[in-house]
C-alpha atoms as a PDB file:
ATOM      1  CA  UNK A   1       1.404   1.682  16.661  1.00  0.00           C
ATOM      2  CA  UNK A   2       0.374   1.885  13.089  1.00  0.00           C
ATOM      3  CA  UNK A   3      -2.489  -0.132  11.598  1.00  0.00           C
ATOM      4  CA  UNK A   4      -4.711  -0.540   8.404  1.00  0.00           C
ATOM      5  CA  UNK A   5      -7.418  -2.536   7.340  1.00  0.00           C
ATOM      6  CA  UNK A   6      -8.037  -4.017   4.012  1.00  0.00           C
ATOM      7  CA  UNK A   7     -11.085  -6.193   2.574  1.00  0.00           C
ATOM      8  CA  UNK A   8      -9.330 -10.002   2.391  1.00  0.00           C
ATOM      9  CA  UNK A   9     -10.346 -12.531  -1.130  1.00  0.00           C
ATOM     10  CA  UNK A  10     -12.462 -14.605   1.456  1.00  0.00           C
ATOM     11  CA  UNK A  11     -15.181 -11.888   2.535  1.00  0.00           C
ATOM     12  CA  UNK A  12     -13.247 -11.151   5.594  1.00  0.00           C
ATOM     13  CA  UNK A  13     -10.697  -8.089   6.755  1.00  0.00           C
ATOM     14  CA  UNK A  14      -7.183  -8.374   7.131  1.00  0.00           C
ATOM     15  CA  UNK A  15      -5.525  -5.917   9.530  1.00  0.00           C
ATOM     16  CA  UNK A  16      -1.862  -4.994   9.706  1.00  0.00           C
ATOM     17  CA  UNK A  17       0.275  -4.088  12.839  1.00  0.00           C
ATOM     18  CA  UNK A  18       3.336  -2.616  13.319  1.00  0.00           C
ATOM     19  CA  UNK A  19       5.079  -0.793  16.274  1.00  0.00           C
ATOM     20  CA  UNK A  20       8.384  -0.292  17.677  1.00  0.00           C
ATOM     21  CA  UNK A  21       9.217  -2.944  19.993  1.00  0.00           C
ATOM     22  CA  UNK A  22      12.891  -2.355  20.624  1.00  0.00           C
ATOM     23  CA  UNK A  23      15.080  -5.441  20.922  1.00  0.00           C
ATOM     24  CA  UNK A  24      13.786  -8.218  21.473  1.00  0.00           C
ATOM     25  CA  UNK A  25      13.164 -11.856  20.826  1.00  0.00           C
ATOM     26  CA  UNK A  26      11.247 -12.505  17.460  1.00  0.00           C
ATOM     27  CA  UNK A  27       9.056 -14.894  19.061  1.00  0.00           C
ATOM     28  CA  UNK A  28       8.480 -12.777  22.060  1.00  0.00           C
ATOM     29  CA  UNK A  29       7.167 -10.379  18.823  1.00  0.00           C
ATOM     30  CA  UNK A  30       5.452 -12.124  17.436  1.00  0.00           C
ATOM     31  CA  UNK A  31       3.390 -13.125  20.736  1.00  0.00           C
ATOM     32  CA  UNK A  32       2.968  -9.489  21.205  1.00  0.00           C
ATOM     33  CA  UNK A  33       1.127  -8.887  18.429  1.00  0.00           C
ATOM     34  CA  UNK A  34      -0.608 -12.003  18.866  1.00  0.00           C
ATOM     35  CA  UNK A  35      -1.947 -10.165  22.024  1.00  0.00           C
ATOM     36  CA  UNK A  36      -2.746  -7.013  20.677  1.00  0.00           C
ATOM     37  CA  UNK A  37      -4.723  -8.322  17.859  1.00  0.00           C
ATOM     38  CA  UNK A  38      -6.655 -10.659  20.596  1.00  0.00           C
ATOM     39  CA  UNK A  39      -7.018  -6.856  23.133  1.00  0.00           C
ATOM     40  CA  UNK A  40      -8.420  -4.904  19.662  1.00  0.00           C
ATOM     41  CA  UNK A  41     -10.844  -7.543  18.773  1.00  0.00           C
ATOM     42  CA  UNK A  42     -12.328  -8.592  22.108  1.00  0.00           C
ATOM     43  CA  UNK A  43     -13.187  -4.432  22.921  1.00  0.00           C
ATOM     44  CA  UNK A  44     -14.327  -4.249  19.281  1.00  0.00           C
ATOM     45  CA  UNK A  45     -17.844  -4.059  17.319  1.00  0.00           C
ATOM     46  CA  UNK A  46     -16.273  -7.233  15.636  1.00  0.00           C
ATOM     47  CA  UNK A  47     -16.043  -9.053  18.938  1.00  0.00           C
ATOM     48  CA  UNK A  48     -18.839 -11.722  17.858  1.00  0.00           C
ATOM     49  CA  UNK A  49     -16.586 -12.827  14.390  1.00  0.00           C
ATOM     50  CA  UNK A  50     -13.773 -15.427  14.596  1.00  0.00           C
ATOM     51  CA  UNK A  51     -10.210 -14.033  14.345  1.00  0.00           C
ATOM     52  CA  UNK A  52      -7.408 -15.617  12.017  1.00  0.00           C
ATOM     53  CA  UNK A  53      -4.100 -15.213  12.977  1.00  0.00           C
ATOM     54  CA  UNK A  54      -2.079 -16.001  10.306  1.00  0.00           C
ATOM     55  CA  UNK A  55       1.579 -15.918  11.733  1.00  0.00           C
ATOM     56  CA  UNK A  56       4.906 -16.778  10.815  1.00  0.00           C
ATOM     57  CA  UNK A  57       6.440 -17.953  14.293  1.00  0.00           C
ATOM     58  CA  UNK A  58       5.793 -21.132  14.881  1.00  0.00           C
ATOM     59  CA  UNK A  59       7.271 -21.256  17.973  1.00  0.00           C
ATOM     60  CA  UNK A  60       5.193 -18.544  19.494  1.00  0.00           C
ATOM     61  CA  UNK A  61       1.865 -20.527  17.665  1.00  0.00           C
ATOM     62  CA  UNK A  62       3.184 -23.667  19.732  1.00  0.00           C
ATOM     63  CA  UNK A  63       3.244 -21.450  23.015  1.00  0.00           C
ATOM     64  CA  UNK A  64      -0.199 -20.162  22.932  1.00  0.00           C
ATOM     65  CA  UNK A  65      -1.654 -23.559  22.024  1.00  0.00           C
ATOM     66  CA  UNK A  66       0.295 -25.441  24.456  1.00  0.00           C
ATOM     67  CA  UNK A  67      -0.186 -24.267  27.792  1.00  0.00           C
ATOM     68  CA  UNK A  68       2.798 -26.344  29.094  1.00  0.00           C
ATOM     69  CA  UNK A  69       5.329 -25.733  27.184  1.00  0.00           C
ATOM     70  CA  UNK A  70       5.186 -21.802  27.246  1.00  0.00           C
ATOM     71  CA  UNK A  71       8.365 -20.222  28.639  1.00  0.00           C
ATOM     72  CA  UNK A  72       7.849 -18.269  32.456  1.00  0.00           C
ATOM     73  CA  UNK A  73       9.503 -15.410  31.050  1.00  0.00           C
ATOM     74  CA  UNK A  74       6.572 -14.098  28.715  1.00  0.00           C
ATOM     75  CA  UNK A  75       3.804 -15.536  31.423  1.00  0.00           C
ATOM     76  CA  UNK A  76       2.399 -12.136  31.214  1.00  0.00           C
ATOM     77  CA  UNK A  77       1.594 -12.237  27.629  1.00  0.00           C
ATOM     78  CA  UNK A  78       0.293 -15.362  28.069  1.00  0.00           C
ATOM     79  CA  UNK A  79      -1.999 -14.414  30.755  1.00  0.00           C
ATOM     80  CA  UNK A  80      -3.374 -11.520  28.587  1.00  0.00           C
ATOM     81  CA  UNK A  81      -3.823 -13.489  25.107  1.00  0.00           C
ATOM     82  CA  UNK A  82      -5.726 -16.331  27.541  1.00  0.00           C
ATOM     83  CA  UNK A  83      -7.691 -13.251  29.030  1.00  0.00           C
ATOM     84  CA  UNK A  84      -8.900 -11.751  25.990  1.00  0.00           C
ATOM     85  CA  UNK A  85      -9.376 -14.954  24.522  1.00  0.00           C
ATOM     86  CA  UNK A  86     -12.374 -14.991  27.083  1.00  0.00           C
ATOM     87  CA  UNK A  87     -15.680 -13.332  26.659  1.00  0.00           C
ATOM     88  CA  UNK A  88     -16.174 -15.230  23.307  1.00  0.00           C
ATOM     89  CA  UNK A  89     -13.639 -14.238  21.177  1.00  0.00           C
ATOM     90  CA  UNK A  90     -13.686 -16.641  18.603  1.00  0.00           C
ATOM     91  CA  UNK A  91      -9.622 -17.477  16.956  1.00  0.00           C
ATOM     92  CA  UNK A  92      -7.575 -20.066  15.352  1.00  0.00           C
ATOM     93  CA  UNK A  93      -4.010 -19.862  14.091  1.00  0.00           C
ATOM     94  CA  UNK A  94      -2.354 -20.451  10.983  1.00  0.00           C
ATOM     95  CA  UNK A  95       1.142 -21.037  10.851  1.00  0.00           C
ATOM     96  CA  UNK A  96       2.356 -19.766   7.436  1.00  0.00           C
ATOM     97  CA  UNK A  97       6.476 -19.767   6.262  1.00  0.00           C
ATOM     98  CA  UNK A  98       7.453 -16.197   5.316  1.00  0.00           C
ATOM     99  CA  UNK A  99       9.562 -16.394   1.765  1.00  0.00           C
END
């Protein structure tokens, strides 16, 4: 996995992710990273700030914030975003169109 950190216009950080996935889904992806970015900031020094997850799926968005609807194939991912969403991790999503 490769990563960097930048300072963001609002005071905050924004953090890029990328890794080889192999072939999958996008939306499975996208839920991936979803998770990792939830797993790095709940065993983090940053643990007590609120995470932004700007993200460009917004079918996997729809999945995390609707427990009903998500598909029983990626339950596992689901189980780990809810998981480190515990322990007050602090998020909220933005759904943003990629041009």
């Amino acid at each position: 996995m490769v990563s960097s950190r930048a300072p963001h216009a609002d005071g905050g950080w924004l953090a890029l992710f990328s890794s080889s996935l192999g072939v999958i889904d996008s939306n499975e992806a996208e839920l991936r990273v979803i998770c990792h970015a939830l797993v790095i900031l709940r065993n983090s020094k940053w643990r007590e700030y609120s995470l932004v997850i700007e993200s460009d799926s917004l079918v996997a968005v729809f999945w995390v914030l609707h427990y009903k609807e998500r598909p029983w194939k990626l339950w596992s991912w689901f189980r780990r975003i809810d998981n480190a969403s515990k322990g007050g991790v602090d998020r909220s999503f933005w759904f943003q169109v990629m041009e």
